[in-house]
PDB file of N, CA and C in Angstrom:
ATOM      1  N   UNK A   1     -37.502   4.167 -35.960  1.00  0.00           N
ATOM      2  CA  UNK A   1     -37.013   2.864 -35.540  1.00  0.00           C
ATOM      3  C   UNK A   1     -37.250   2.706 -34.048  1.00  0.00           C
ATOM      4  N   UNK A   2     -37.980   1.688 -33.900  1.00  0.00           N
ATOM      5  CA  UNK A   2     -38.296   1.145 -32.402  1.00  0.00           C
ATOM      6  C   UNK A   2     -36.981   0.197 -31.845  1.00  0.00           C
ATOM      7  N   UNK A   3     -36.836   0.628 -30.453  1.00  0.00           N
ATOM      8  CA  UNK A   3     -35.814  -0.306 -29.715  1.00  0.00           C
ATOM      9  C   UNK A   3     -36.332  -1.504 -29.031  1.00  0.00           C
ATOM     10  N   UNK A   4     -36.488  -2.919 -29.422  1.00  0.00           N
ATOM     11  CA  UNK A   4     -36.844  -3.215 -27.868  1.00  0.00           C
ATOM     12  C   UNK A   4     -36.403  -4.885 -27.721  1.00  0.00           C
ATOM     13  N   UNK A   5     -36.110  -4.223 -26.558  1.00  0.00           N
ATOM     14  CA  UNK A   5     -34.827  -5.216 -26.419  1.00  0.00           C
ATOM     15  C   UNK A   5     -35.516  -6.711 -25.783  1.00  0.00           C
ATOM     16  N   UNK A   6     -35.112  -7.871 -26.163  1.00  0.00           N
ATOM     17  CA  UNK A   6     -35.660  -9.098 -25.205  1.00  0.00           C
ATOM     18  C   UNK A   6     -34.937  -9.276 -24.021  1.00  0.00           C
ATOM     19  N   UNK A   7     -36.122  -9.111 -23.209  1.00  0.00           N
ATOM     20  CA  UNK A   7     -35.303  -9.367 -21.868  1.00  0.00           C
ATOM     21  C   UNK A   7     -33.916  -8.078 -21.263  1.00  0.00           C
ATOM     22  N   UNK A   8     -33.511  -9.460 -21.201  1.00  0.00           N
ATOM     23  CA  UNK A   8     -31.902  -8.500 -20.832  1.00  0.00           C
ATOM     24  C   UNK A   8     -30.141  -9.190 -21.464  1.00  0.00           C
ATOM     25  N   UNK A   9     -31.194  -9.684 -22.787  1.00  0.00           N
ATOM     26  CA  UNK A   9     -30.213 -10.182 -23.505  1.00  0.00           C
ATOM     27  C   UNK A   9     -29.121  -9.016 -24.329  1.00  0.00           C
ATOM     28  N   UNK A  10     -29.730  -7.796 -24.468  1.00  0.00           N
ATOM     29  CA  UNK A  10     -28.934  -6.824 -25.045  1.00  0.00           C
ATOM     30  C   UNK A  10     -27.690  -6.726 -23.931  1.00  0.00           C
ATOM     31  N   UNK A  11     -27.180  -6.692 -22.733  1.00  0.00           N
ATOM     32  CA  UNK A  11     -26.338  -6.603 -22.147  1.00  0.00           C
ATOM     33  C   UNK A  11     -25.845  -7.671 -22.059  1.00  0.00           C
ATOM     34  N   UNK A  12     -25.513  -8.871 -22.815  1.00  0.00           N
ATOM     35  CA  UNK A  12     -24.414  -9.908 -22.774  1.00  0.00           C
ATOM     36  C   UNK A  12     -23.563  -9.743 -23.344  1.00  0.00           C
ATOM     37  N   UNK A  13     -23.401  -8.867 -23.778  1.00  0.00           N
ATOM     38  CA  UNK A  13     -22.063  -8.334 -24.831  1.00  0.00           C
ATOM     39  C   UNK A  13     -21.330  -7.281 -24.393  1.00  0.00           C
ATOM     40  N   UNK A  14     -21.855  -6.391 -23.060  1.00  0.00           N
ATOM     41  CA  UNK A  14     -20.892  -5.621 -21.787  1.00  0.00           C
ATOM     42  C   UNK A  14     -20.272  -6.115 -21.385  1.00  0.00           C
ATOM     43  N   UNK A  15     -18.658  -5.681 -21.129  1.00  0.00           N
ATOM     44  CA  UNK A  15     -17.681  -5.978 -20.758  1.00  0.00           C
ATOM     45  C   UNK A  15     -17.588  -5.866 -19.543  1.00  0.00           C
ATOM     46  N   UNK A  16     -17.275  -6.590 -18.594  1.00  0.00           N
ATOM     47  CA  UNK A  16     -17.565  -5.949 -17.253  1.00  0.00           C
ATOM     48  C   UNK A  16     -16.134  -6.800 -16.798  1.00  0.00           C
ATOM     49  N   UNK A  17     -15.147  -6.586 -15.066  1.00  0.00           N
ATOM     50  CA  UNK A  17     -14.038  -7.140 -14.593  1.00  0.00           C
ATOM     51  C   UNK A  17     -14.549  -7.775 -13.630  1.00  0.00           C
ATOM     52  N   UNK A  18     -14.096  -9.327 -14.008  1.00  0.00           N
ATOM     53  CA  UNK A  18     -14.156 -10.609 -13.077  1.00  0.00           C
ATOM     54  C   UNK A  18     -12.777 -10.567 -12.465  1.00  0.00           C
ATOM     55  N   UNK A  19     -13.165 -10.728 -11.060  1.00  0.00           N
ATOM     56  CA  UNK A  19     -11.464 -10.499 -10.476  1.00  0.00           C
ATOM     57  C   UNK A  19     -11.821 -11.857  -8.976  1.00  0.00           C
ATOM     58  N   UNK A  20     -10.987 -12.453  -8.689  1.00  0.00           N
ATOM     59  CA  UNK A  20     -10.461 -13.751  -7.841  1.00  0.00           C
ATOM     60  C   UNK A  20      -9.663 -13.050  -6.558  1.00  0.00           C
ATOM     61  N   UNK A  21     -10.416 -12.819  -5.636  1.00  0.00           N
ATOM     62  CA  UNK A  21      -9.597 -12.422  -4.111  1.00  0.00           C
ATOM     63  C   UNK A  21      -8.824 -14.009  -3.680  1.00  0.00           C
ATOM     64  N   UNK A  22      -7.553 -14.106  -3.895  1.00  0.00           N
ATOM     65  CA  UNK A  22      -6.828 -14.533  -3.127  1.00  0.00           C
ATOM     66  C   UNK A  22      -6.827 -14.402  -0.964  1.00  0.00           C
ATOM     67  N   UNK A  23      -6.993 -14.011  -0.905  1.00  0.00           N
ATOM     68  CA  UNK A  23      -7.252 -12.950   0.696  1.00  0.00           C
ATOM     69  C   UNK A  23      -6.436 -11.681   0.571  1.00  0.00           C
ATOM     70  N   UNK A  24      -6.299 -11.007   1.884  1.00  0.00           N
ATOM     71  CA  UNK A  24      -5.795  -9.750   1.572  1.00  0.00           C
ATOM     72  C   UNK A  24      -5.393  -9.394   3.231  1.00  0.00           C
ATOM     73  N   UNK A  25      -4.912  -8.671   3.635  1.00  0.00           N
ATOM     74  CA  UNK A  25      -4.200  -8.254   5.141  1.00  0.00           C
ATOM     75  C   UNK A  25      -3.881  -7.062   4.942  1.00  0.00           C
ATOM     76  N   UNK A  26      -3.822  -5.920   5.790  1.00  0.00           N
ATOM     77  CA  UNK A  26      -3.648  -4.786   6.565  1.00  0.00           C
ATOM     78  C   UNK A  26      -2.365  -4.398   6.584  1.00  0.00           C
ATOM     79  N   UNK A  27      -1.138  -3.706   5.821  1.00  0.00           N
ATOM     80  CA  UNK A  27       0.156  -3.722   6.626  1.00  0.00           C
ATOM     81  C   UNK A  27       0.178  -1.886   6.246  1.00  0.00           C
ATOM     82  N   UNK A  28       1.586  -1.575   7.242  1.00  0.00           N
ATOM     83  CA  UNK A  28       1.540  -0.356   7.237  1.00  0.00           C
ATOM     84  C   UNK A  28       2.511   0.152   6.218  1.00  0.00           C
ATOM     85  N   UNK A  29       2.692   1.351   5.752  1.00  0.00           N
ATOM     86  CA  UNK A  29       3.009   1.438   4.381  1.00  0.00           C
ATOM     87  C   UNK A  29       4.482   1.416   4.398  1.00  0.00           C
ATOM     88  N   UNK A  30       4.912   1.341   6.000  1.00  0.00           N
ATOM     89  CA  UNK A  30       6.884   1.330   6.063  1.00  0.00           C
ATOM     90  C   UNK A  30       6.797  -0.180   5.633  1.00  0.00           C
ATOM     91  N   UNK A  31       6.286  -1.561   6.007  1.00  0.00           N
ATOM     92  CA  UNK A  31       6.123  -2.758   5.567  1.00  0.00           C
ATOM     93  C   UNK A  31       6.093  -2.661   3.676  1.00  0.00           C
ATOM     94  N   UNK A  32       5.364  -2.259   3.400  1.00  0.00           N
ATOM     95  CA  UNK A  32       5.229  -2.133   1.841  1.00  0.00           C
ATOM     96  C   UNK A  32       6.326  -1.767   1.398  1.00  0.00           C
ATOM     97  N   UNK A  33       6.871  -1.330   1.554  1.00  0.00           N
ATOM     98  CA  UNK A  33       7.926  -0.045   0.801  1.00  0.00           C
ATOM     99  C   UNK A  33       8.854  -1.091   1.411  1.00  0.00           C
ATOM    100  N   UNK A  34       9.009  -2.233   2.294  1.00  0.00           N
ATOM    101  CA  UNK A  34      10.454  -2.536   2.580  1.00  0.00           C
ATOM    102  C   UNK A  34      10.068  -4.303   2.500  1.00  0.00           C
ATOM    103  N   UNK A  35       9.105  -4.525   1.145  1.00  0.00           N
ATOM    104  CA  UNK A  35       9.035  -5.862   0.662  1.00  0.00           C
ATOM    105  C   UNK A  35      10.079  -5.791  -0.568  1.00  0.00           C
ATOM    106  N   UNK A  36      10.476  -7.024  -0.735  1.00  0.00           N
ATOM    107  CA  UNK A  36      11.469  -7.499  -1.830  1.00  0.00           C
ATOM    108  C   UNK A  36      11.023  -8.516  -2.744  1.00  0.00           C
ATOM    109  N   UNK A  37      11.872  -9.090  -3.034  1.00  0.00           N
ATOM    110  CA  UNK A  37      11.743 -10.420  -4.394  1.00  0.00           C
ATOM    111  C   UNK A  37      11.257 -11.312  -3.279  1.00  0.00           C
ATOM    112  N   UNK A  38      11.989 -11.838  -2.084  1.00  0.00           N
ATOM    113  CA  UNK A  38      11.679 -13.118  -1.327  1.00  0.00           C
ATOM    114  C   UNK A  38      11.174 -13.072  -0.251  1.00  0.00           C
ATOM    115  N   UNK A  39      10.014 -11.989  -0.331  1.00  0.00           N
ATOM    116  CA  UNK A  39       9.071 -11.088   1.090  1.00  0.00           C
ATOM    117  C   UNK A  39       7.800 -12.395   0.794  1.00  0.00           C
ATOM    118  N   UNK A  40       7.306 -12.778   1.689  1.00  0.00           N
ATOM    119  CA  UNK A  40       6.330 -13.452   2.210  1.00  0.00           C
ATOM    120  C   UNK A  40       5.022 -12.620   2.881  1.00  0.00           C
ATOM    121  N   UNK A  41       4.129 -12.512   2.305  1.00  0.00           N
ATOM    122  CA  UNK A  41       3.054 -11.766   2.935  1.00  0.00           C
ATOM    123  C   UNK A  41       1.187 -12.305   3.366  1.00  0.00           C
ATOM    124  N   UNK A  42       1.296 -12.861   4.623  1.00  0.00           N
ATOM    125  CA  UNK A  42       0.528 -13.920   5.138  1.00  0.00           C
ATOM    126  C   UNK A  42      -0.568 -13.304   4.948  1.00  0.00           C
ATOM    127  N   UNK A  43      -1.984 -13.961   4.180  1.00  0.00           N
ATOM    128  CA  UNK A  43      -3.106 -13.599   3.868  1.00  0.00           C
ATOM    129  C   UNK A  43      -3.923 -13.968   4.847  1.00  0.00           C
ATOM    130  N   UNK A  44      -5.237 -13.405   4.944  1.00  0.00           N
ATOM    131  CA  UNK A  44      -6.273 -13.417   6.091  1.00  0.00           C
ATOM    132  C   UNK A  44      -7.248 -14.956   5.454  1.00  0.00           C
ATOM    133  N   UNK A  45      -7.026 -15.380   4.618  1.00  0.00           N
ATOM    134  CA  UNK A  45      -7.780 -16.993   4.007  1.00  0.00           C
ATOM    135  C   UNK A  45      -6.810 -17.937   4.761  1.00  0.00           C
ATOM    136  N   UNK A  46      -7.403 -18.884   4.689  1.00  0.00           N
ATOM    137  CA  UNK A  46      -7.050 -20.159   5.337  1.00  0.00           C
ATOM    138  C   UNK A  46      -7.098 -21.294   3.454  1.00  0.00           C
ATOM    139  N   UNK A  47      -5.708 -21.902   3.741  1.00  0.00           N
ATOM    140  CA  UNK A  47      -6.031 -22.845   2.607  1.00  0.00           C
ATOM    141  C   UNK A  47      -6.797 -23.537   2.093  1.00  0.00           C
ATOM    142  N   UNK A  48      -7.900 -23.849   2.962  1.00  0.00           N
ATOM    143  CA  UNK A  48      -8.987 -24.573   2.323  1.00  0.00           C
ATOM    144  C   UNK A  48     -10.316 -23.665   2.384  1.00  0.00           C
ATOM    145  N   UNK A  49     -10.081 -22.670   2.304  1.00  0.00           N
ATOM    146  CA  UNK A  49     -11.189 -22.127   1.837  1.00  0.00           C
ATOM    147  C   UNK A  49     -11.631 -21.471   0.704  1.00  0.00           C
ATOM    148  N   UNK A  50     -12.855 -21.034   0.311  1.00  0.00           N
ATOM    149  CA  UNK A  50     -13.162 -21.030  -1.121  1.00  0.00           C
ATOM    150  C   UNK A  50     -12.622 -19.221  -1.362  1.00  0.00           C
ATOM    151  N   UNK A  51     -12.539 -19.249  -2.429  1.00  0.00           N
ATOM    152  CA  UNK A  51     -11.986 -17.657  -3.235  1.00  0.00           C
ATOM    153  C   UNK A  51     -13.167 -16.829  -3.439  1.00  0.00           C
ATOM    154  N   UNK A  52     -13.230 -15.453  -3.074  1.00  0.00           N
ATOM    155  CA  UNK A  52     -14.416 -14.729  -3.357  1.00  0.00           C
ATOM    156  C   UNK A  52     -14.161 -14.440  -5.001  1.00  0.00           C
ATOM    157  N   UNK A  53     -15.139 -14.604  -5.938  1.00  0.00           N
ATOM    158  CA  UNK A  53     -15.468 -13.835  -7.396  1.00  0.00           C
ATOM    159  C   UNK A  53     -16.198 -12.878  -7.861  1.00  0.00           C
ATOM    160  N   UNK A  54     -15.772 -11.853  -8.095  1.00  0.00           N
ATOM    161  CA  UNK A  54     -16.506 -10.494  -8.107  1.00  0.00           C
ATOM    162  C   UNK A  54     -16.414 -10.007  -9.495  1.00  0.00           C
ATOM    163  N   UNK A  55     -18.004  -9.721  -9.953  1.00  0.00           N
ATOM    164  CA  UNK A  55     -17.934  -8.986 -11.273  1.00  0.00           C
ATOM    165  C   UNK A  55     -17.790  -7.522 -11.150  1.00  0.00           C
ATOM    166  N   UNK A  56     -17.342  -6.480 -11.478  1.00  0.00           N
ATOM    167  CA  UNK A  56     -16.946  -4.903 -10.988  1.00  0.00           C
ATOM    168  C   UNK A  56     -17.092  -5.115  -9.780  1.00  0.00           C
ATOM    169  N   UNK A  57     -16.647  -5.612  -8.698  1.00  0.00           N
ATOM    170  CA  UNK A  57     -16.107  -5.518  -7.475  1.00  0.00           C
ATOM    171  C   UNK A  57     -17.350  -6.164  -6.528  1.00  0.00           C
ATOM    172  N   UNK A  58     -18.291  -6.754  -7.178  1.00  0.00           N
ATOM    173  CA  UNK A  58     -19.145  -7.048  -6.211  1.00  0.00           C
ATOM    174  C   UNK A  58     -19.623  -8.901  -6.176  1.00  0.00           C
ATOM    175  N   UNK A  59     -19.350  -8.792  -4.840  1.00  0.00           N
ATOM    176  CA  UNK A  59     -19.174 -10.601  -4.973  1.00  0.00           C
ATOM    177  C   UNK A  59     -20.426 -11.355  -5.666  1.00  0.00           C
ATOM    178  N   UNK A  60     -20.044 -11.926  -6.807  1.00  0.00           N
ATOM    179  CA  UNK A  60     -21.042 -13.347  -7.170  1.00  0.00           C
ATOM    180  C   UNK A  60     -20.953 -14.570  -6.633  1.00  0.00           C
ATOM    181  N   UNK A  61     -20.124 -14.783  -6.331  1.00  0.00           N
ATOM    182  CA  UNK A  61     -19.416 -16.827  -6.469  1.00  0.00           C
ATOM    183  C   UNK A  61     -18.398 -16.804  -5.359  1.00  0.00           C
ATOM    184  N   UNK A  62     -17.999 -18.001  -4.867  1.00  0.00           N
ATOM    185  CA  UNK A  62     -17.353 -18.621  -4.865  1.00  0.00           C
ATOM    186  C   UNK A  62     -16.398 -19.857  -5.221  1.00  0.00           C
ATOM    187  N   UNK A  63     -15.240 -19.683  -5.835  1.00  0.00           N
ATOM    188  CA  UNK A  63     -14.461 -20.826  -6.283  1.00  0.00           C
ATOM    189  C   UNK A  63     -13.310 -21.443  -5.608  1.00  0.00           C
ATOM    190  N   UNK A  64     -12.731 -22.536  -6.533  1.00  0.00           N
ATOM    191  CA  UNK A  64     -11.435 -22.960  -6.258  1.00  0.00           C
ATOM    192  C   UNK A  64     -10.766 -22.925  -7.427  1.00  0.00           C
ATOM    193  N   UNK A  65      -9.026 -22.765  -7.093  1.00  0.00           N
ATOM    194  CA  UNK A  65      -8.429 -22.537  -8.286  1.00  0.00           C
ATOM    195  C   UNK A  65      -7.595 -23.968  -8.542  1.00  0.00           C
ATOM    196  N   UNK A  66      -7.758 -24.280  -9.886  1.00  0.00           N
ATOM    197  CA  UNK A  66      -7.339 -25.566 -10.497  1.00  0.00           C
ATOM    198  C   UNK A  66      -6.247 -24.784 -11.182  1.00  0.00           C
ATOM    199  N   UNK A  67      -5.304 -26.546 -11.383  1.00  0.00           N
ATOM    200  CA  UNK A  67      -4.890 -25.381 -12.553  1.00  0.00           C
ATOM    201  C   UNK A  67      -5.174 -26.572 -14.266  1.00  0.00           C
ATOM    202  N   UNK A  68      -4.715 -26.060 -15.343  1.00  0.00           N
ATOM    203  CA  UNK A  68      -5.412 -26.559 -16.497  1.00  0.00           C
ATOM    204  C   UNK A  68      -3.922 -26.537 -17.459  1.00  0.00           C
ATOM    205  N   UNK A  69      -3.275 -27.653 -17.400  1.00  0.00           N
ATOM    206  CA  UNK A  69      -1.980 -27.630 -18.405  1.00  0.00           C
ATOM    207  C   UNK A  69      -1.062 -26.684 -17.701  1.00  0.00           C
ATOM    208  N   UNK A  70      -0.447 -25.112 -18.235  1.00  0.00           N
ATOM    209  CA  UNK A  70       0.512 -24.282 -17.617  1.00  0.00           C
ATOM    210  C   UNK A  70      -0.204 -23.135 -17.267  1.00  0.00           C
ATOM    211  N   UNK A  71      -1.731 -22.993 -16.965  1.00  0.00           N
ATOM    212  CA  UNK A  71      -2.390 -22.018 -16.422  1.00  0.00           C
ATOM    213  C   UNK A  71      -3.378 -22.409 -15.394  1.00  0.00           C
ATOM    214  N   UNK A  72      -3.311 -21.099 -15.031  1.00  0.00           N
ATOM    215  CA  UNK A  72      -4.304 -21.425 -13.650  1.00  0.00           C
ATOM    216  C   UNK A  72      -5.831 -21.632 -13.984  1.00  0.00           C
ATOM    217  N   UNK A  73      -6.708 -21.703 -13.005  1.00  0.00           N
ATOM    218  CA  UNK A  73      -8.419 -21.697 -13.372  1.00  0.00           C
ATOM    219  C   UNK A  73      -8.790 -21.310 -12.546  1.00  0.00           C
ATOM    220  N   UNK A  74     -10.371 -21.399 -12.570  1.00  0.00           N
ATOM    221  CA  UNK A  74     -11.169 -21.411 -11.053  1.00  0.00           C
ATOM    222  C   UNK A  74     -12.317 -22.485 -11.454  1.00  0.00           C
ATOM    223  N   UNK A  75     -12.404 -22.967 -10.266  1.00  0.00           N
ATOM    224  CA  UNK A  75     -14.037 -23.933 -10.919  1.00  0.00           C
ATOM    225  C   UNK A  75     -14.879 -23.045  -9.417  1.00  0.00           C
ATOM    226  N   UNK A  76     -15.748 -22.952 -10.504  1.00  0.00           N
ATOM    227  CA  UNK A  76     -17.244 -22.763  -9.505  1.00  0.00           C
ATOM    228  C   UNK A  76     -17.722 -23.123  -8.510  1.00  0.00           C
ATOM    229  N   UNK A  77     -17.850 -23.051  -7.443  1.00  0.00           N
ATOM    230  CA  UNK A  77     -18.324 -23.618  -6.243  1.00  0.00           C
ATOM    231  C   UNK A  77     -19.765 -23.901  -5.942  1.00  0.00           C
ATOM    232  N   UNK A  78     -19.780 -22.017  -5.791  1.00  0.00           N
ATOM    233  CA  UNK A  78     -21.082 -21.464  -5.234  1.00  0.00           C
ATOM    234  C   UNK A  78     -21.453 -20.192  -5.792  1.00  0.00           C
ATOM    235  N   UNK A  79     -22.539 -20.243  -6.446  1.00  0.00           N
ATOM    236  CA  UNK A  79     -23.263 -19.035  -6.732  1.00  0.00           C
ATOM    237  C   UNK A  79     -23.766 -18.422  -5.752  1.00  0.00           C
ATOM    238  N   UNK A  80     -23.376 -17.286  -5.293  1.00  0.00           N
ATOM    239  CA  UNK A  80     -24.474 -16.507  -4.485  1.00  0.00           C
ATOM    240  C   UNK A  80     -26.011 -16.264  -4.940  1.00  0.00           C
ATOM    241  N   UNK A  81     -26.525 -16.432  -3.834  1.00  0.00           N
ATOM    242  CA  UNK A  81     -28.116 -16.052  -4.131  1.00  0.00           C
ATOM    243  C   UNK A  81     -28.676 -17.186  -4.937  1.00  0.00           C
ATOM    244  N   UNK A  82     -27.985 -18.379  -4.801  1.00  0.00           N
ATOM    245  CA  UNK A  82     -28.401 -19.530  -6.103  1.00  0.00           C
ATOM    246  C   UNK A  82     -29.308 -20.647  -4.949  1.00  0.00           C
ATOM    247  N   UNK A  83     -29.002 -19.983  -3.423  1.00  0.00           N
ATOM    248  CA  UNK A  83     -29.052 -21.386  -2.753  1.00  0.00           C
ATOM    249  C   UNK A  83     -30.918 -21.893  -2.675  1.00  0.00           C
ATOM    250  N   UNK A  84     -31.387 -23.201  -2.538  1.00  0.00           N
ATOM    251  CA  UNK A  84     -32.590 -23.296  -2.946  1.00  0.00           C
ATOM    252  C   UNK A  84     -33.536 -22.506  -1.424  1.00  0.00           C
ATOM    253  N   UNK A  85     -34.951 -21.848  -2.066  1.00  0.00           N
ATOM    254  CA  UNK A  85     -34.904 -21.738  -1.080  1.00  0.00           C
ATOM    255  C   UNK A  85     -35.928 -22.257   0.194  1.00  0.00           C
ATOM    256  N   UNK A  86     -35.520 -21.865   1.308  1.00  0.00           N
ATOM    257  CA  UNK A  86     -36.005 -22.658   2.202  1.00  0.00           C
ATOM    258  C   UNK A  86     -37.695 -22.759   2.317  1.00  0.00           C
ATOM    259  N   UNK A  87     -38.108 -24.171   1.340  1.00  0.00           N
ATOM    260  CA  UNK A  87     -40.280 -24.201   2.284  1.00  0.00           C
ATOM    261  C   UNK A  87     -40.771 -24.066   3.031  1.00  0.00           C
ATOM    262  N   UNK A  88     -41.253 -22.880   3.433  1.00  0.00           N
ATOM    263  CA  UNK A  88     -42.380 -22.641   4.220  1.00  0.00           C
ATOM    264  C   UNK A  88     -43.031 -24.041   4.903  1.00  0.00           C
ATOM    265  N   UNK A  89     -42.860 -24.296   6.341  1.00  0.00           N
ATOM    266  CA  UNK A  89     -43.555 -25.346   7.148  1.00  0.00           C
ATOM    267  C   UNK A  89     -44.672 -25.732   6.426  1.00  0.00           C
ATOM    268  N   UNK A  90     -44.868 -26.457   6.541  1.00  0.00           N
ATOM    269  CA  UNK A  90     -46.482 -27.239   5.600  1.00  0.00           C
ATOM    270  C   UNK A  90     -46.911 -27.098   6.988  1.00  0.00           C
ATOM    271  N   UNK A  91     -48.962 -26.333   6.834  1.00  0.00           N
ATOM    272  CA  UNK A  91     -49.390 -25.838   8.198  1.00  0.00           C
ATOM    273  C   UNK A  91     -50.286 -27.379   8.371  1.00  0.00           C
ATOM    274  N   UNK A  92     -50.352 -27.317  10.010  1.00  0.00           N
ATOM    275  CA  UNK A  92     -50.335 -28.417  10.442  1.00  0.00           C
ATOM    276  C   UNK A  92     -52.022 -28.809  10.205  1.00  0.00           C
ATOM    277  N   UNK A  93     -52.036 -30.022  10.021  1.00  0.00           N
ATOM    278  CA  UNK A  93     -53.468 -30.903   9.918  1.00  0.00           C
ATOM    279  C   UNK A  93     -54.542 -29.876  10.679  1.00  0.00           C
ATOM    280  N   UNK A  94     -55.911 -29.723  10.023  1.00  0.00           N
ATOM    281  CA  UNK A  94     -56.791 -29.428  11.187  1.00  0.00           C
ATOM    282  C   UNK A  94     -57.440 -30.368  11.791  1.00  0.00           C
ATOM    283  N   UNK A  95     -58.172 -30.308  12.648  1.00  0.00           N
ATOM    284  CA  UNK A  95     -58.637 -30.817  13.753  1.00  0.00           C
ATOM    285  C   UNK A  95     -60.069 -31.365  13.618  1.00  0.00           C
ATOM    286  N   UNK A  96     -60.599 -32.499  13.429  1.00  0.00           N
ATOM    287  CA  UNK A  96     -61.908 -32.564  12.192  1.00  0.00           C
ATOM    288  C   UNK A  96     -63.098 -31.643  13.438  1.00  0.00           C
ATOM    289  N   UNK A  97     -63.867 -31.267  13.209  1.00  0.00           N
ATOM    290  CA  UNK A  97     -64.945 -30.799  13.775  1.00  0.00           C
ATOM    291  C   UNK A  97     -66.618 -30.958  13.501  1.00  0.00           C
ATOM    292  N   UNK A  98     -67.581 -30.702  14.503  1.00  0.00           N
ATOM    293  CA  UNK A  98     -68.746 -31.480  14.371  1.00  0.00           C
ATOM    294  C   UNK A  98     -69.340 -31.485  12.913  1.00  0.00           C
ATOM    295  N   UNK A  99     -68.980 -30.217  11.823  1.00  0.00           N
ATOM    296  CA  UNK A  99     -69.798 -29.768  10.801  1.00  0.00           C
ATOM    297  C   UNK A  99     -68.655 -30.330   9.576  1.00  0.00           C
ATOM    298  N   UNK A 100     -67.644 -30.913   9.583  1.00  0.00           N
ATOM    299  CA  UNK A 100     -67.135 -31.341   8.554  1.00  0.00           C
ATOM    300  C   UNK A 100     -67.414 -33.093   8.101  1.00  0.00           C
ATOM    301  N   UNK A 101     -66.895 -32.763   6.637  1.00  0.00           N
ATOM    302  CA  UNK A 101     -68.045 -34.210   6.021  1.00  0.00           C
ATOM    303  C   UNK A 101     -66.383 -35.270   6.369  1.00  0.00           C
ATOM    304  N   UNK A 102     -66.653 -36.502   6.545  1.00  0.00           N
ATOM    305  CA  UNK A 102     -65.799 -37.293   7.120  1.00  0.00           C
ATOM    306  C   UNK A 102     -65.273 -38.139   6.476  1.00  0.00           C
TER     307      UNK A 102
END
């Protein structure tokens, strides 16, 4: 029996962890140990900015989180590596010369 796979359609059915960075901050571990129920802990994001999305820990996307009835979401922003990319200058006119036909 021969294997052969199309493409790289055999791996759409790997399970892999999509995870949503909220932001994240630095504290020292006496801070940790002396958070409670009504501890407030100020993140390094700014509210209007977009959420990093990482499949096993490595960023794809950027989103925003909606929410949808009594759960949260994310909608899509930005794909990394999706952006178009930039054309090469179109090289400039030449210059007609004595031996070209006109």
């Amino acid at each position: 029996m021969t294997f052969q796979p199309r493409g790289f359609d055999f791996l759409k059915d790997v399970d892999v962890r999509l995870t949503v960075e909220l932001g994240s901050t630095s504290m020292k571990l006496k801070d940790v140990l002396g958070l409670g129920e009504e501890s407030v802990v100020m993140l390094d994001r700014m509210t209007d900015e977009l959420l990093d999305v990482m499949v096993n820990g490595k960023l794809i996307a950027r989103g925003e989180v909606v929410a949808q009835g009594d759960r949260f979401g994310l909608r899509i922003v930005e794909l990394l590596g999706s952006e178009p990319d930039v054309a090469a200058p179109a090289p400039a006119p030449r210059k007609a010369t004595k031996g070209d036909a006109g």
